[in-house]
Protein backbone atom coordinates (compact mmCIF):
# COMPACT_ATOMS: atom_id res chain seq x y z
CA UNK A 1 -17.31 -10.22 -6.06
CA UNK A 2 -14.73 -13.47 -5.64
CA UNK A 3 -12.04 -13.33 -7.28
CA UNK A 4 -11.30 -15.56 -10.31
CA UNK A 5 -8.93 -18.37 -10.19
CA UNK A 6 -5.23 -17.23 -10.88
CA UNK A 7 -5.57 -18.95 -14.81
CA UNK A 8 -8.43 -17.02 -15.25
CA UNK A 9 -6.78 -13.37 -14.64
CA UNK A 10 -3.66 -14.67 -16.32
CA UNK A 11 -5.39 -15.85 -19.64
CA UNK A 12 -8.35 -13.10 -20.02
CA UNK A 13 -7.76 -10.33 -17.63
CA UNK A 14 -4.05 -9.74 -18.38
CA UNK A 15 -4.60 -9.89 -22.33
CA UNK A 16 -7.97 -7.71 -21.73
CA UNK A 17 -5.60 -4.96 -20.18
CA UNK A 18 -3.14 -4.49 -22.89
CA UNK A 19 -5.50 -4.80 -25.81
CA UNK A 20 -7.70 -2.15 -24.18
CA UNK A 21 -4.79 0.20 -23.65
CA UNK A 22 -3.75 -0.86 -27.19
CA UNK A 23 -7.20 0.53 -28.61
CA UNK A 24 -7.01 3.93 -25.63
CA UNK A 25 -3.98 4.63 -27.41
CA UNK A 26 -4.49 4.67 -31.00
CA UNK A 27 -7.85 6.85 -30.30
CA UNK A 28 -6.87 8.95 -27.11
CA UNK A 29 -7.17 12.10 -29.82
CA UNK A 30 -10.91 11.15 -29.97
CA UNK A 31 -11.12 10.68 -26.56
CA UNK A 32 -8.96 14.46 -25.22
CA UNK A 33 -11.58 15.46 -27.87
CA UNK A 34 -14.23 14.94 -26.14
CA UNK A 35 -12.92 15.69 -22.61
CA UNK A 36 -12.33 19.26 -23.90
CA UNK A 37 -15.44 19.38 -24.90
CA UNK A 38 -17.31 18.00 -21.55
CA UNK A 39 -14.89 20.35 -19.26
CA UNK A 40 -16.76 22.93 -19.75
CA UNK A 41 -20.21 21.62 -17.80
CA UNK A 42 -17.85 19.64 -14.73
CA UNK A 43 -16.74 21.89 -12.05
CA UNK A 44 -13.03 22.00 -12.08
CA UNK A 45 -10.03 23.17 -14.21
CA UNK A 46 -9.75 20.97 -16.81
CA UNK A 47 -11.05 18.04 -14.50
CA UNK A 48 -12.58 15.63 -17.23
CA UNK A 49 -9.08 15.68 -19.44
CA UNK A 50 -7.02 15.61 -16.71
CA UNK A 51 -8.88 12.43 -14.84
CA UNK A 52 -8.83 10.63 -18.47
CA UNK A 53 -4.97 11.33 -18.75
CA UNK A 54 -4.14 9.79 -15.52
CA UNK A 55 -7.11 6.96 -16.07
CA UNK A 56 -5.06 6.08 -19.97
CA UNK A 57 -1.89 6.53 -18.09
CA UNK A 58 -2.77 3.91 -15.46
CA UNK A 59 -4.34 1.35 -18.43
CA UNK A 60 -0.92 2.10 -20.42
CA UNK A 61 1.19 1.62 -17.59
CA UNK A 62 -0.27 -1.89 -16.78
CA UNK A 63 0.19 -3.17 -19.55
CA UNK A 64 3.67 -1.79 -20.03
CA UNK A 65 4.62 -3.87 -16.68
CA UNK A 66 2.52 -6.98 -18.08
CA UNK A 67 4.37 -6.95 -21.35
CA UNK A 68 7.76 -6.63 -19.44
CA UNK A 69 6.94 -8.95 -16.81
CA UNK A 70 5.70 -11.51 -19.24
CA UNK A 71 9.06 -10.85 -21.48
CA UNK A 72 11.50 -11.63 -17.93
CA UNK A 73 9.52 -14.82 -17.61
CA UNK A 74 10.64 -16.26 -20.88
CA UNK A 75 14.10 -14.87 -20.10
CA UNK A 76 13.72 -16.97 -16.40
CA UNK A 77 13.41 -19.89 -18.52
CA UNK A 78 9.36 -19.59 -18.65
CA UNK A 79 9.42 -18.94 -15.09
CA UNK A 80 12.10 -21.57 -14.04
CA UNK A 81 14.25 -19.32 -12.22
CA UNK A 82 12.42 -16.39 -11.61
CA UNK A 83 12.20 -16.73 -7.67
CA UNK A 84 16.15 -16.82 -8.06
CA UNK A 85 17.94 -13.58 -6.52
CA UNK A 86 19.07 -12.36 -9.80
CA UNK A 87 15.55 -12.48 -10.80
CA UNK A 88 14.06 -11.17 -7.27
CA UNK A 89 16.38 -8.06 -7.78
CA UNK A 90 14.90 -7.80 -11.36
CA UNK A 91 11.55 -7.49 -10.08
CA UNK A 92 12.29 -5.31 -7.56
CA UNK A 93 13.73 -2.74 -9.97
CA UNK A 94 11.24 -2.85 -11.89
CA UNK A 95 8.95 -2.20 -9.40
CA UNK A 96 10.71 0.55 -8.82
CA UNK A 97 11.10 2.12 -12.09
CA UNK A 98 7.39 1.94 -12.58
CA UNK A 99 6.23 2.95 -9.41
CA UNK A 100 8.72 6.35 -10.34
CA UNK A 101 7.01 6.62 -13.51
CA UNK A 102 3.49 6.48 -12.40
CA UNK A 103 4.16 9.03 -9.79
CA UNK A 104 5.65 11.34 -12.12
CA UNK A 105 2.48 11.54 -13.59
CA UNK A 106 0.32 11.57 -11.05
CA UNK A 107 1.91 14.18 -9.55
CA UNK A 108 2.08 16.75 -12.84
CA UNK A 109 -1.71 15.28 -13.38
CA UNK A 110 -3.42 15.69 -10.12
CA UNK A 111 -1.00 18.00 -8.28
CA UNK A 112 -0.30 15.56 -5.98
CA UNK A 113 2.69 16.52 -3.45
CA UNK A 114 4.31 14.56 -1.27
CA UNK A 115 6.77 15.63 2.01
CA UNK A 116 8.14 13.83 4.02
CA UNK A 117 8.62 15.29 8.23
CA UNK A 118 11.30 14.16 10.20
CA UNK A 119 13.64 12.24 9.70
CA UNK A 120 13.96 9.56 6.88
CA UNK A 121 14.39 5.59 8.05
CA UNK A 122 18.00 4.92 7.04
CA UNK A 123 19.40 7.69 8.32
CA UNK A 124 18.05 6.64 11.54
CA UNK A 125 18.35 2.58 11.02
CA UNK A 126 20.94 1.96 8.05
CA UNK A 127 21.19 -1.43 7.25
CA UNK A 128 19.22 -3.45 9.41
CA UNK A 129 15.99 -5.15 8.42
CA UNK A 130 12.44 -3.78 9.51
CA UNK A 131 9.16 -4.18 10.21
CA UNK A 132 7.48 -1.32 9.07
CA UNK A 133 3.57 -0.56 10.48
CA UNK A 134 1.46 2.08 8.73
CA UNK A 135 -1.90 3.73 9.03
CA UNK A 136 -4.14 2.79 6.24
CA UNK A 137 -6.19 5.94 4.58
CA UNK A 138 -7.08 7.19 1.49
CA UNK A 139 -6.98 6.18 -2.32
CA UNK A 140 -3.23 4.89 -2.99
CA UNK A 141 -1.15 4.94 0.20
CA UNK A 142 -0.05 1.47 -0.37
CA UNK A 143 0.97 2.70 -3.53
CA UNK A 144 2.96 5.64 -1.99
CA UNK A 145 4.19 4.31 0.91
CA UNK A 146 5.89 1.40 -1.26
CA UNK A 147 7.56 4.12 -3.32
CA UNK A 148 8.89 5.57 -0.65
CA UNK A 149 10.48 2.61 0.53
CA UNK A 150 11.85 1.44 -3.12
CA UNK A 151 13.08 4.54 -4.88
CA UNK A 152 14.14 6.77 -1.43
CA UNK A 153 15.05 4.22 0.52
CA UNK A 154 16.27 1.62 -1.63
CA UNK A 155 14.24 -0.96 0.35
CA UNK A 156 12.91 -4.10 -0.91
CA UNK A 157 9.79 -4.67 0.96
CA UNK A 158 7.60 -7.53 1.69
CA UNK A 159 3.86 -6.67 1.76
CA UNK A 160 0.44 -7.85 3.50
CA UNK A 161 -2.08 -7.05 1.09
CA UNK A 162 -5.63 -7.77 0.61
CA UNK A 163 -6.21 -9.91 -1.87
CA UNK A 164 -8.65 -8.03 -3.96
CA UNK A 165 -5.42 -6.02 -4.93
CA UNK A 166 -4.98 -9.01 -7.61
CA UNK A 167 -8.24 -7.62 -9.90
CA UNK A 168 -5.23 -5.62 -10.80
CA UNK A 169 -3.23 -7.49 -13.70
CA UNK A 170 -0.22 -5.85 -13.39
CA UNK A 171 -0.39 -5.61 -9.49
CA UNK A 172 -1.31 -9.44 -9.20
CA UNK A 173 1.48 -10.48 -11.29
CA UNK A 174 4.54 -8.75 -10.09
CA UNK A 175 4.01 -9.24 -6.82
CA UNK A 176 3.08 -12.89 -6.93
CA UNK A 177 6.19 -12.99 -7.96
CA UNK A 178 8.20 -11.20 -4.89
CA UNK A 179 8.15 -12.60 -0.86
CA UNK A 180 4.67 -10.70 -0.46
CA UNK A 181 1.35 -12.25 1.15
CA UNK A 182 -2.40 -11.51 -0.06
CA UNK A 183 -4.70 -12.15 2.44
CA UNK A 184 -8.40 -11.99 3.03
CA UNK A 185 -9.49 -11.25 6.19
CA UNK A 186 -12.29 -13.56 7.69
CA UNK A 187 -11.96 -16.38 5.37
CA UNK A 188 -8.55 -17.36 6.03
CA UNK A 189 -7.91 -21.10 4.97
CA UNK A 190 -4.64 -23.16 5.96
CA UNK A 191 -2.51 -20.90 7.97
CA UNK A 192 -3.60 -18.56 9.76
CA UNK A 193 -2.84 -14.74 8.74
CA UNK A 194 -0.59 -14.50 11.89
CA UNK A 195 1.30 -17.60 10.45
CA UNK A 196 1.48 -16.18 7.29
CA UNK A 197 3.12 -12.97 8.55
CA UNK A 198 5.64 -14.80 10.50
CA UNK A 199 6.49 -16.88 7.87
CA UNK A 200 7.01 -13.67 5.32
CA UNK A 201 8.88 -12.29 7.93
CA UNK A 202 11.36 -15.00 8.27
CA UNK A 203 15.13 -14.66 6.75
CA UNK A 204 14.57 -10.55 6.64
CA UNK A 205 18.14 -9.46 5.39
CA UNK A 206 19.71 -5.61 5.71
CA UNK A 207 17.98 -3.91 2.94
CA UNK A 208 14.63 -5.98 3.92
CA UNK A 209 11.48 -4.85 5.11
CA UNK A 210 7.85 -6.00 5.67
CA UNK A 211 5.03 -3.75 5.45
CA UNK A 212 2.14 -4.49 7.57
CA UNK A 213 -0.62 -1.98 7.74
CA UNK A 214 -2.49 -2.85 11.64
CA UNK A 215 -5.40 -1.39 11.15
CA UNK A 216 -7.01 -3.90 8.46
CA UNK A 217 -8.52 -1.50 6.18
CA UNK A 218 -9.12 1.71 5.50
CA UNK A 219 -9.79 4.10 8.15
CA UNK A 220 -13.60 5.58 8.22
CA UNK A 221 -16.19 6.66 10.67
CA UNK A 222 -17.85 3.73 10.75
CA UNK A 223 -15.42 1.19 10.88
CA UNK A 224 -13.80 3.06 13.40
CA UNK A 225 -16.84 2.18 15.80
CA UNK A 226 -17.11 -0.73 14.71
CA UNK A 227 -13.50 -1.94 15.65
CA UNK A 228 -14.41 -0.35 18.98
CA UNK A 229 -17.38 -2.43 19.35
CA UNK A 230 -15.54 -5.40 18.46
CA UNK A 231 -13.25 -5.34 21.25
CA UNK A 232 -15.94 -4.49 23.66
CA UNK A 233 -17.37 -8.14 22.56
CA UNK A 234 -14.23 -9.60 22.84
CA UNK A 235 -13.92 -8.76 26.48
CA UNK A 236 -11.17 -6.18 25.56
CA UNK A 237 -12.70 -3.57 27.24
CA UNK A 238 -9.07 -1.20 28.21
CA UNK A 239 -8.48 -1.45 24.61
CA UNK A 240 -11.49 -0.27 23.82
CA UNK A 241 -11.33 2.85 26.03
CA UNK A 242 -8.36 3.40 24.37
CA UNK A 243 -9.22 3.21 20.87
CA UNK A 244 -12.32 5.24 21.85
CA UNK A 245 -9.71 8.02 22.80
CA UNK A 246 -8.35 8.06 18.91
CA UNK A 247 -10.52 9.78 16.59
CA UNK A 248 -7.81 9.74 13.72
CA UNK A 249 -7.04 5.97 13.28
CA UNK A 250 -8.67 2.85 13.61
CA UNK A 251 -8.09 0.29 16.52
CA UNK A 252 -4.50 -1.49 15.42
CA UNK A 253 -4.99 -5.20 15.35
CA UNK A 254 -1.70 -6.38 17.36
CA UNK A 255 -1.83 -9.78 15.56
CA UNK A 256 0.36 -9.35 12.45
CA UNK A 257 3.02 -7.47 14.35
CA UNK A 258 3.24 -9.89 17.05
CA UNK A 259 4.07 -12.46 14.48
CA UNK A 260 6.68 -10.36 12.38
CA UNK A 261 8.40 -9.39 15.36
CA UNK A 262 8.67 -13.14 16.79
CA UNK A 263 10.14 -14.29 13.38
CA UNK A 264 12.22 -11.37 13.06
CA UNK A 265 13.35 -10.34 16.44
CA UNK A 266 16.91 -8.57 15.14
CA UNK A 267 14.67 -6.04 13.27
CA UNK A 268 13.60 -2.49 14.22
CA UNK A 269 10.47 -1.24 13.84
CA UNK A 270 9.28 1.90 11.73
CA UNK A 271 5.82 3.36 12.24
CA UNK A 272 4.39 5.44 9.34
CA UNK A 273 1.82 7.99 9.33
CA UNK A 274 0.44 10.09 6.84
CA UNK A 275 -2.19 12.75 6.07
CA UNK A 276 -3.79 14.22 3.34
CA UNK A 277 -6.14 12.19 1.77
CA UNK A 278 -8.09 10.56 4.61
CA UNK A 279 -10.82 12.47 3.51
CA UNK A 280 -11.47 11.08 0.16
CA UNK A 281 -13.80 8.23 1.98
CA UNK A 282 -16.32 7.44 -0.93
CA UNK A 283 -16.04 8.02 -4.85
CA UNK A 284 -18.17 10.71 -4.21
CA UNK A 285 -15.46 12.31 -1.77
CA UNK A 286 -12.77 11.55 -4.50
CA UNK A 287 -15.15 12.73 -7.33
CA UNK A 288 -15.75 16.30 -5.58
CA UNK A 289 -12.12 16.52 -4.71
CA UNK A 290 -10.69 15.41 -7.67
CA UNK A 291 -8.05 16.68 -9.66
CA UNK A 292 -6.69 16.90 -6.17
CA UNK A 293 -4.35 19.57 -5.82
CA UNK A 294 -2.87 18.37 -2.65
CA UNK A 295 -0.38 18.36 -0.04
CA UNK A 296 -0.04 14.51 1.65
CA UNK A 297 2.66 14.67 4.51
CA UNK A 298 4.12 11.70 5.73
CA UNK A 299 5.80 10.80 9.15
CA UNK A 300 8.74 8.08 10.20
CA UNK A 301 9.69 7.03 13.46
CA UNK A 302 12.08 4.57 13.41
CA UNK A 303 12.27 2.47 16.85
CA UNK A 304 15.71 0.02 16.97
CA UNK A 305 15.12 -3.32 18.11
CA UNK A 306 16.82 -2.77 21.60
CA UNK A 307 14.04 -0.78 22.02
CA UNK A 308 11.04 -2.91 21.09
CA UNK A 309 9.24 -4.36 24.08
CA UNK A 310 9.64 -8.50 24.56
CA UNK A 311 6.68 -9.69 26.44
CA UNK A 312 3.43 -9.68 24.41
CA UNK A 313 1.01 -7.52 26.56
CA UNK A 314 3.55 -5.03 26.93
CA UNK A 315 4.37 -4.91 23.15
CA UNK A 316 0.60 -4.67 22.51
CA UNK A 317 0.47 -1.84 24.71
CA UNK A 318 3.08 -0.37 22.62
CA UNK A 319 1.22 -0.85 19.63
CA UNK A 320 -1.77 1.12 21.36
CA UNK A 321 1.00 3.85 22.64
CA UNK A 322 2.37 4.74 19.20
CA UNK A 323 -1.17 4.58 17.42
CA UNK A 324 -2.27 6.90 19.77
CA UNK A 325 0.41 9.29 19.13
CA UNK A 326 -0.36 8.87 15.50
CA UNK A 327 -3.71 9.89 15.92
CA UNK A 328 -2.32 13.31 17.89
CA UNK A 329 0.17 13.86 14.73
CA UNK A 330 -2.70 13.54 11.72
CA UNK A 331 -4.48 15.98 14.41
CA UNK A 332 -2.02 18.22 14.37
CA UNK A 333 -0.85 17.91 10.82
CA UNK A 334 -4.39 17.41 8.75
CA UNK A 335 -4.97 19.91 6.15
C-alpha cells in the first residue's frame, strides 16, 4: 500500500491515533475483561491480556509522543526553530525518554531481556563519531538497537529507514524532525540512496552516529537466496560464493557504507549483531511465540578509523569479512 502524502498522516492519521487511545483508555476495564475471559481457550499464560497490554501501551504511548511533539512545535514558534540545536537536543531526549518507557514495558510484558556481550562502544571509541552497521532480524531491532545507542550510550544517531516506518504517527513525526533519511528501495527518485547516505553522513560530530543496516531488510530464507541470486546476475559471482557460505545473514549491500564512510572518513566503524528473535519470520512465528519470554543478545565491535580499509574493493571485502564473522557469532550464540 503507498503511503499517503505527509498532510494526509499529519491531519487524519495523527488525530486517529490519539482519539483511539483516548477511547482504549477510558474502556481498557471492558477490554482486560474480556481478555481474561478469552485466556483461557489461547495457549499461553495469560497471552491474550498480556498482548492487549502491550498493544494499549503502544496506542497510548504514540499518542503521548504526538501530543508532546505537537506541544514543542508551538513552543519552536510553530515549527520555526525546531531544526535549531536547542530543539535537535529536545528531540533527541525525548526520544530517549520514550524509547526507556516503552521498553520498560515491554520487557515486564513480554519478558523480553536484553544483554549485551563484549564490550560496549564508548568504552572502546569515546568521543568520536561513527558509522554504525547492523544485521537486520526480527520484530523491533531498529527499535532496540536505537535504545541502545540513546539511553546507554548517550548517542544521537542518524538513521536509514524504510519509509513505510512513517504509517507510524508518532515514528513519522519525530524523526522527520531529526538528521534521519527514509528511503524506499527500488523507487528511489532525485538522489540516489548512496547520495542520500553521504549526505546524512556529512558534519558527524563526537557524540554522532549513523545507523545503516546493509542488509536491506529483514533477514529470511528466501530473501537470503534471493540476494544470492542477485549477485550471480550482476556478474558478482566471488560475492556470491561468499554470501552462499553465510547461512545467518543476508548478503550486505556495500553501497550505503561506502558512502557514509567517504563523507565521514574521521569516523570509526561499529558492527552490531544480535540474536534472539530471528526466528519470529511471519505473524504466525510471532503469534506461536508470543508473549515471548526471551533472551536477545547483542554484540559490538567497534573498529577505529585507522583501521578501516581506504580503497573501495578492499573495504567491500571488509564488509563481506565482518558479515561473515557475524554469521559464525548468531551461530554460535542463537538460542
Amino acid at each position: 500500500m503507498p503511503l499517503p502524502p505527509r498532510w494526509v498522516r499529519r491531519i487524519v492519521l495523527g488525530p486517529l491515533v490519539v482519539a483511539l487511545a483516548l477511547f482504549m483508555v477510558t474502556t481498557i476495564p471492558l477490554w482486560l475483561l474480556l481478555g481474561a475471559v478469552a485466556s483461557p481457550l489461547v495457549p499461553g499464560r495469560l497471552r491474550l491480556l498480556r498482548l492487549l497490554w502491550i498493544g494499549v501501551v503502544y496506542l497510548v504511548w504514540d499518542a503521548a509522543a504526538l501530543v508532546t511533539l505537537f506541544a514543542l512545535w508551538l513552543a519552536s514558534g510553530f515549527g520555526w526553530k525546531v531544526r535549531s540545536p536547542v530543539f535537535q537536543r529536545a528531540h533527541y531526549v525525548l526520544t530517549g525518554r520514550f524509547l526507556r518507557a516503552l521498553f520498560w514495558q515491554g520487557q515486564w510484558a513480554l519478558r523480553l531481556r536484553i544483554d549485551v556481550a563484549g564490550t560496549d562502544p564508548d568504552t572502546a571509541a569515546p568521543g568520536r563519531p561513527e558509522v554504525v552497521l547492523c544485521r537486520h532480524a526480527g520484530p523491533g531491532d531498529s527499535f532496540i538497537l536505537i535504545q541502545a545507542l540513546v539511553n546507554w550510550y548517550a548517542r544521537e544517531p542518524r538513521i536509514v529507514l524504510k519509509d513505510t516506518l512513517q504509517w507510524d504517527p508518532a515514528i513519522d513525526v519525530m524523526l522527520n524532525r531529526l538528521p534521519n533519511r527514509f528511503i524506499a528501495p527500488g523507487h528511489a527518485t532525485g538522489d540516489s540512496i548512496e547520495a542520500q547516505i553521504g549526505h546524512l553522513a556529512t558534519g558527524l560530530d563526537d557524540n554522532d552516529v549513523l545507523v545503516i543496516f546493509p542488509e536491506g531488510g529483514n533477514f529470511t530464507p528466501r530473501r537470503r537466496i534471493r540476494a544470492i541470486e542477485r549477485l550471480r546476475a550482476d556478474g558478482h559471482e566471488e560475492m556470491a560464493v561468499r554470501a552462499e557460505r553465510m547461512r545467518n545473514v543476508l548478503a550486505p549491500k556495500p553501497g550505503g557504507m561506502l558512502a557514509a564512510l567517504d563523507a565521514a572518513p574521521d569516523a570509526g566503524v561499529i558492527f552490531v549483531a544480535h540474536t534472539g528473535l530471528d526466528r519470529l519470520l511471519t505473524v504466525a512465528d510471532i503469534w506461536r511465540e508470543l508473549p515471548m519470554d526471551k533472551r536477545l543478545v547483542m554484540r559490538f565491535w567497534s573498529v577505529p578509523p585507522e583501521d578501516v580499509p581506504k580503497d573501495r574493493e578492499e573495504r567491500i571485502a571488509w564488509l563481506y569479512d565482518w558479515w561473515a564473522r557475524i554469521d559464525r557469532w548468531i551461530e554460535t550464540y542463537r538460542v
